[in-house]
Protein backbone atom coordinates (compact mmCIF):
# COMPACT_ATOMS: atom_id res chain seq x y z
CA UNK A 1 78.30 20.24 103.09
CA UNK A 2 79.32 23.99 104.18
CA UNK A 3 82.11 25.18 102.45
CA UNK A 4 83.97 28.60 103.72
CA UNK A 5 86.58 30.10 102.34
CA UNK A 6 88.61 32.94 103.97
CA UNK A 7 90.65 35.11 101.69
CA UNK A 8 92.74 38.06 102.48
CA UNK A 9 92.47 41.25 99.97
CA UNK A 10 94.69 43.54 100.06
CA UNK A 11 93.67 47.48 99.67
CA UNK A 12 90.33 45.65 98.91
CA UNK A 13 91.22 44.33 96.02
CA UNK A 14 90.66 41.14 94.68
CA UNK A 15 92.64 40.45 92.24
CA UNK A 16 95.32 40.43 94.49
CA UNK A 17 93.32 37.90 96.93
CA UNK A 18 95.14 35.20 98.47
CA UNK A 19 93.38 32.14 100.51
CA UNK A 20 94.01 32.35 104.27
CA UNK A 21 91.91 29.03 104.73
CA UNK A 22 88.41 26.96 104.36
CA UNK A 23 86.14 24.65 106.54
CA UNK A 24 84.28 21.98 105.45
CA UNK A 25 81.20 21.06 107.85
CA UNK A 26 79.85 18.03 106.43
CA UNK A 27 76.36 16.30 107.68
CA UNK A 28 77.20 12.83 109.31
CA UNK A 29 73.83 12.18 110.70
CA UNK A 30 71.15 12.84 113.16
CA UNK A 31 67.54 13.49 112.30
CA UNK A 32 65.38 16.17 110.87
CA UNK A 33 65.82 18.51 113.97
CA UNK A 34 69.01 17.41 115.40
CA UNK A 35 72.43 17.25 113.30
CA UNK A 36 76.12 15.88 113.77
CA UNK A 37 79.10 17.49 111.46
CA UNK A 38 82.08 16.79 110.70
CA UNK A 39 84.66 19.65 111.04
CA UNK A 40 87.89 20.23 108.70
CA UNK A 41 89.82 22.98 108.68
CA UNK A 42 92.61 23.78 106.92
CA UNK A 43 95.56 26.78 106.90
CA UNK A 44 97.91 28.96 104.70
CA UNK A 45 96.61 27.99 100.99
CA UNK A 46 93.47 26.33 101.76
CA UNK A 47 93.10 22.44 100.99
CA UNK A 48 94.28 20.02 98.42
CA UNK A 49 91.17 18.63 96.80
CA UNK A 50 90.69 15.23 95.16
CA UNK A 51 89.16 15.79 92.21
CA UNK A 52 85.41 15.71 92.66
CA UNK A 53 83.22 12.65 92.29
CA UNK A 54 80.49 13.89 89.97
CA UNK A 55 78.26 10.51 90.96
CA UNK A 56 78.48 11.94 94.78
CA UNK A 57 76.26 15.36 95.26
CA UNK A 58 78.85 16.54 97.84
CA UNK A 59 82.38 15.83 96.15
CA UNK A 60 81.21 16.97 92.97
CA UNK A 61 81.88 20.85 93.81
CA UNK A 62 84.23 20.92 96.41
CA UNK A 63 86.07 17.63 96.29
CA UNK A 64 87.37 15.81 99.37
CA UNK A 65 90.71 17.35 101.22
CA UNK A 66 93.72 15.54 101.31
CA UNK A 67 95.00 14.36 105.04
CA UNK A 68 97.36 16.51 104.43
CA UNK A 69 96.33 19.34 103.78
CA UNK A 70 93.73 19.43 107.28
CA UNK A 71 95.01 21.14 110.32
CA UNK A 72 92.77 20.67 112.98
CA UNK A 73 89.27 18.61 112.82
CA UNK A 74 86.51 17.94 115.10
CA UNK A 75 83.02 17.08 115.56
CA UNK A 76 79.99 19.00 116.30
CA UNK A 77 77.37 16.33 118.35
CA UNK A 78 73.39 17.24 118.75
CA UNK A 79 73.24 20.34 116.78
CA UNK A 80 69.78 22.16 116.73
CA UNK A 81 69.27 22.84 112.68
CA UNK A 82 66.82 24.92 113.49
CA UNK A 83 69.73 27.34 114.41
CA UNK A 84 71.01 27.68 110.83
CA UNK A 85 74.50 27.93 109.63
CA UNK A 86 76.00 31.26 111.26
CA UNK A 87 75.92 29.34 114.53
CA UNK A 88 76.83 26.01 113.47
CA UNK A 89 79.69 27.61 112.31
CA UNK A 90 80.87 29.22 115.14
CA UNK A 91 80.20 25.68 117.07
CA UNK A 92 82.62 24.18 114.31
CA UNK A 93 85.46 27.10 115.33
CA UNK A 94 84.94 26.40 118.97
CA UNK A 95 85.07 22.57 118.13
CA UNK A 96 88.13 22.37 116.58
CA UNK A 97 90.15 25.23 118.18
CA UNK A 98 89.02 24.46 121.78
């Protein structure tokens, strides 16, 4: 799973950081050269978590969001991997806000 986070600091600092959002991009199959992801993103204050599943490698740090708490989804279909995560990230963006 990719997790992003976009925060807001104000004057630069970060004490004073608030969350403007987060993604989640999580692998839902394909093979070793080809992907498929499933997009979440949220607004405002980020997502409610369920508290993370230490058993499952992925919910164990981030936790799954609530319904809720997701404002637009999509899927990314027959993603090179071999592309890395800058533009599988942008795909997610265009995804969901297309």
């Amino acid at each position: 799973m990719l997790y992003v986070r976009i925060e807001i600091w104000p004057r630069g600092n970060r004490k004073t950081s608030r969350c403007l959002g987060e993604a989640t991009i999580s692998n839902i199959g394909g093979d070793e050269q080809i992907g498929h992801y499933d997009v979440k993103l949220s607004k405002f204050s980020g997502f409610s978590l369920r508290k993370g599943n230490f058993d499952d490698p992925e919910g164990a740090r981030v936790g799954r969001p609530l319904a809720s708490s997701v404002w637009k989804q999509a899927k990314v279909l027959n993603f090179a991997r071999k592309r890395g995560p800058w533009p599988l990230l942008l795909k997610a963006i265009q995804a969901t806000l297309s």
